[in-house]
Protein backbone atom coordinates (compact mmCIF):
# COMPACT_ATOMS: atom_id res chain seq x y z
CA UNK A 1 135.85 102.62 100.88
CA UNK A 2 133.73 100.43 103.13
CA UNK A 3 134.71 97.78 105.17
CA UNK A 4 131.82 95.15 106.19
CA UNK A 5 131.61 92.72 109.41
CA UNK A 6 128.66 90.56 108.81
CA UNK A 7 126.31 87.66 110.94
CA UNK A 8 123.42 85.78 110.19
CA UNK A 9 121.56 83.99 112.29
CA UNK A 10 120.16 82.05 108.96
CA UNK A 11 116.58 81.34 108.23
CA UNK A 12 113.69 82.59 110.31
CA UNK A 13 110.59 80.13 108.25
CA UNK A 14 106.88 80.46 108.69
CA UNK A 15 104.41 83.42 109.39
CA UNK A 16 101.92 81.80 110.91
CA UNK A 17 98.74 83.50 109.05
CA UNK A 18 101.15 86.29 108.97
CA UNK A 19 100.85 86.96 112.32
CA UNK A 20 103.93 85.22 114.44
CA UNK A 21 107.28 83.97 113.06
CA UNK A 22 107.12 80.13 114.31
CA UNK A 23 110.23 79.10 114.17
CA UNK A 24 114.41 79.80 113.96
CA UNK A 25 116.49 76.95 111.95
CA UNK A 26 120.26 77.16 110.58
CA UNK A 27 120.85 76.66 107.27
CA UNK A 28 124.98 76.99 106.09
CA UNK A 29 127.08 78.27 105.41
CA UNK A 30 126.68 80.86 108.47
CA UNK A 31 128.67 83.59 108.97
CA UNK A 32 129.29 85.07 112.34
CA UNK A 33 131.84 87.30 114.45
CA UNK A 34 132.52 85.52 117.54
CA UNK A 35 133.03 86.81 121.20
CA UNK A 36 136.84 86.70 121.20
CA UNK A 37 138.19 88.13 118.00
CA UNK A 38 141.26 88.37 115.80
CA UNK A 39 143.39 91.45 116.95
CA UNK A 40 142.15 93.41 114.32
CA UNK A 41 138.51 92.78 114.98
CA UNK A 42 139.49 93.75 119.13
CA UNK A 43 141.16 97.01 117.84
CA UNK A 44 137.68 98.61 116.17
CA UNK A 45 135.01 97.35 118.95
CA UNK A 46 132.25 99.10 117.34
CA UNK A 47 132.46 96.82 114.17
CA UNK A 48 132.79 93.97 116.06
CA UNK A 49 129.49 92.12 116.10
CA UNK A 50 128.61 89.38 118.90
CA UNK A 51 125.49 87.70 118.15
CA UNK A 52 122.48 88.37 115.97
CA UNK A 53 119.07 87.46 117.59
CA UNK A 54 115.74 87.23 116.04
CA UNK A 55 112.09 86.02 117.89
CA UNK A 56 108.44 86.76 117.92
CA UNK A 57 105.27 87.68 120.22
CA UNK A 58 102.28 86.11 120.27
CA UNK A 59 100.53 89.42 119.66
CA UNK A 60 102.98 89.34 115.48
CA UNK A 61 105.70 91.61 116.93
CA UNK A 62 109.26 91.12 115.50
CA UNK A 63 112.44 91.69 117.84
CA UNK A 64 116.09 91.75 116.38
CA UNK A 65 118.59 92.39 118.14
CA UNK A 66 122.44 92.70 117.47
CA UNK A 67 125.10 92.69 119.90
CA UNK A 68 128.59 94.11 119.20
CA UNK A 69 131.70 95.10 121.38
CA UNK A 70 131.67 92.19 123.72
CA UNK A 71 133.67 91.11 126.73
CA UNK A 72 133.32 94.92 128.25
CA UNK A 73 133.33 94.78 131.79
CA UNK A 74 130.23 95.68 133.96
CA UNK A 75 129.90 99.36 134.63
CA UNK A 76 131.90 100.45 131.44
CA UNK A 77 130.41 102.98 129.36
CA UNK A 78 128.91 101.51 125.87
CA UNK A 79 130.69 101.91 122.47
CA UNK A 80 129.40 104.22 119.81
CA UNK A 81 130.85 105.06 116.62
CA UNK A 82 129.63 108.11 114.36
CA UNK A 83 131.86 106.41 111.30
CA UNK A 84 130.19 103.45 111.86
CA UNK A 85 126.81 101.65 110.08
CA UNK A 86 125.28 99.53 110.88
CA UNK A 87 122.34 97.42 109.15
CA UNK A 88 119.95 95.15 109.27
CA UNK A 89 118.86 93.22 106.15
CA UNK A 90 115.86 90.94 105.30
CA UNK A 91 115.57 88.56 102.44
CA UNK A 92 111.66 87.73 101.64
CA UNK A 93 112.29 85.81 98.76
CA UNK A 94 115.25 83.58 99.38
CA UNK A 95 117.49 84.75 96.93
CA UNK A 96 120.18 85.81 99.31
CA UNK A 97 119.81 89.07 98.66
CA UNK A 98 118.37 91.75 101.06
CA UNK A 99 114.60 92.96 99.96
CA UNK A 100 114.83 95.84 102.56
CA UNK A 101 117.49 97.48 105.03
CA UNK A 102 117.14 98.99 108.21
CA UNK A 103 120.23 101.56 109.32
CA UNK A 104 121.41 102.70 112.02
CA UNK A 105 123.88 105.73 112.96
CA UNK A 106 125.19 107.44 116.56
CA UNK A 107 125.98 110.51 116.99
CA UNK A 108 126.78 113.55 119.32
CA UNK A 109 125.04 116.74 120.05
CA UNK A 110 127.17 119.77 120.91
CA UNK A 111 126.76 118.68 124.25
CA UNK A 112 128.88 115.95 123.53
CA UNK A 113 125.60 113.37 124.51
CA UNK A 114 125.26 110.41 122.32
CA UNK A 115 121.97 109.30 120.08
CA UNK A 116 120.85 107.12 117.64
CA UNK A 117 118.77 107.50 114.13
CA UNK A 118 117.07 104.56 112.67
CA UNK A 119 116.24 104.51 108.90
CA UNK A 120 113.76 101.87 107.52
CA UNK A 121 111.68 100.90 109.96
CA UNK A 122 109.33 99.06 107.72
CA UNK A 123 106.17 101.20 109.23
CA UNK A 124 107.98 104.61 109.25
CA UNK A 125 108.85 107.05 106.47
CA UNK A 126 110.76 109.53 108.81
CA UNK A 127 113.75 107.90 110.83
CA UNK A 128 113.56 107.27 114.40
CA UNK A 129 116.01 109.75 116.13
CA UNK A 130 116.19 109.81 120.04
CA UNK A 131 118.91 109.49 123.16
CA UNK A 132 120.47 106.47 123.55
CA UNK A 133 119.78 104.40 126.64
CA UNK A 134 116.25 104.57 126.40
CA UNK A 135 113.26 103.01 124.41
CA UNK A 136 112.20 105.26 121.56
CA UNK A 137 108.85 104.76 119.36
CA UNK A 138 107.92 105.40 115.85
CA UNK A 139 104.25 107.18 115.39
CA UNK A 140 103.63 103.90 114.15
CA UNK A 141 104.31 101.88 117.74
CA UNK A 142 107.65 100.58 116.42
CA UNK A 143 109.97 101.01 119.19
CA UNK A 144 114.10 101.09 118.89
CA UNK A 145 116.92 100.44 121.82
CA UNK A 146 120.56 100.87 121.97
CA UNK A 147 122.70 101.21 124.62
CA UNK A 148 124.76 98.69 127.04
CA UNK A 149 123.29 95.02 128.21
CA UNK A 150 124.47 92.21 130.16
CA UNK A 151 126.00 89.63 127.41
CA UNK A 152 123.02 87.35 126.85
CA UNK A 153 125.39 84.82 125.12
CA UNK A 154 125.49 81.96 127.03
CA UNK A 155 128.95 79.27 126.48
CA UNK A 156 130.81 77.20 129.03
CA UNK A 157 134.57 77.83 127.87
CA UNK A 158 135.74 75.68 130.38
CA UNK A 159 133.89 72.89 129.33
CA UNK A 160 134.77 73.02 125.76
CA UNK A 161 138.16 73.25 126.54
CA UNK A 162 137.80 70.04 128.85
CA UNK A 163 135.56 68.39 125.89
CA UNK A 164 138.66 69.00 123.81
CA UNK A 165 141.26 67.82 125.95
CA UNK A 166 139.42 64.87 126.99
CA UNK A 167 137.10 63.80 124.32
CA UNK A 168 134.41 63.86 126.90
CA UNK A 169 131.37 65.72 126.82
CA UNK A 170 132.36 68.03 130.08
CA UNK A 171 130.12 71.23 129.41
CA UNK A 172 128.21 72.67 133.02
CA UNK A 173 124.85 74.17 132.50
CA UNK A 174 125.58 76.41 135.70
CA UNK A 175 128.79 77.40 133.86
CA UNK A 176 128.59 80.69 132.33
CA UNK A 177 131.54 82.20 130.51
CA UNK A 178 130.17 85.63 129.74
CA UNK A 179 128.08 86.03 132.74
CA UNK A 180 128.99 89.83 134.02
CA UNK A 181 130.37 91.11 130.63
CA UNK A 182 128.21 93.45 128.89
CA UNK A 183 127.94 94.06 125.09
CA UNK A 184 126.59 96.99 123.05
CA UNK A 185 123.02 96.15 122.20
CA UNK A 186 120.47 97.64 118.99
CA UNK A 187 116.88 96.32 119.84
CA UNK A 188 113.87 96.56 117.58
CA UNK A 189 110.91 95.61 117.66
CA UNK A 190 108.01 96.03 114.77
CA UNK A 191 105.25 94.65 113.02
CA UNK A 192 106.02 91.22 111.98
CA UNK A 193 103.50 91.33 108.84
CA UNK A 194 104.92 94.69 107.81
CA UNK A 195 108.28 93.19 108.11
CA UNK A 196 107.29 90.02 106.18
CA UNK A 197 105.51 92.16 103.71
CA UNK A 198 103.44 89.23 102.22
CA UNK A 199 105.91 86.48 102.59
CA UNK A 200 106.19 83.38 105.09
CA UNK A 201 109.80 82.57 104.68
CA UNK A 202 112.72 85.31 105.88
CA UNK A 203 116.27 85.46 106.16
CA UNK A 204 117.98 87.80 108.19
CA UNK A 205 121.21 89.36 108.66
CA UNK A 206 123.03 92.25 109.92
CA UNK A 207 126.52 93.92 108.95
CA UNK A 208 128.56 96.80 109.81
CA UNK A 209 130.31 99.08 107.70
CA UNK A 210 133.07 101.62 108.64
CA UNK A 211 133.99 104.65 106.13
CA UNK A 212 137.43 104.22 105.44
């Protein structure tokens, strides 16, 4: 039995000569898990996902990144989960259904130190298995983080609560409700042609999955 937690950050549209993703637009309905979950969702941190991000390089690298246990304060250790997996999914050919999955596991030596193994990569046949905490590579120059970050999420609660109460636009640019929390962060970065695999329109999402 597998429970699922999922986000999308919607459409990423338009490889540039299949070189450089151009551009990041919404389409609905968009599913996300926010920064301030249901009790449930607080009780299982490691399946609770933040934010989904998604940009390119100029030199046609991909970067996605998903954030998940949020609101941890600074200097806490990060949260990983051997029962839990986690996956990101890419739809080349807008049918809403994923065209190929990336995965990604912890675990713990006898040591008791944590790692990570990444499946999918789409440039690597063998997984990507290192420490976490540090920047691992693929023979092919794919490269793979996880480990703690400061939340990159930027919101001014304040301000929406005062835009609420007021019907004023009140929101502070300086404001920054997550500034000093940290979240749990999985970073990769590939080839954004191998990625694309021959098309110019992707959608992206990732989910989480605990064995239950």
């Amino acid at each position: 039995m597998l429970t699922t937690n999922h986000v999308s950050i919607g459409t990423i549209v338009r490889l540039a000569g299949m070189t450089a993703l151009a551009v990041i637009v919404a389409q609905a309905p968009v599913e996300a898990a926010d920064h301030n979950d249901s009790p449930a969702a607080k009780d299982d941190p490691a399946a609770d996902l933040a934010d989904l991000y998604a940009w390119h390089t100029e030199g046609g690298r991909l970067v996605l990144a998903a954030t998940f246990s949020g609101l941890s304060e600074a200097g806490m250790p990060a949260t990983y989960d051997d029962g839990m997996l986690y996956g990101f999914h890419i739809d080349r050919d807008a049918d809403d259904a994923s065209d190929h999955d990336i995965w990604i596991r912890f675990g713990q030596n006898s040591a008791g130190d944590w790692g990570v193994q990444v499946t999918g990569m789409p440039q690597s046949t063998d997984p990507v298995v290192g420490a976490v905490d540090e920047v691992l590579s693929s023979e092919a120059g794919e490269m793979v983080f996880a480990g703690p970050r400061e939340d990159p999420f930027f919101f001014d609660l304040e301000g929406f609560k005062t835009t609420l109460d007021s019907g004023t636009v009140s929101f502070d640019s300086s404001r920054d409700s997550f500034a000093g929390t940290n979240v749990t962060a999985i970073v990769l970065e590939m080839d954004a042609a191998a990625a694309a695999d021959g098309s110019d329109n992707l959608s992206i999402w990732v989910t989480t999955r605990r064995k239950g």
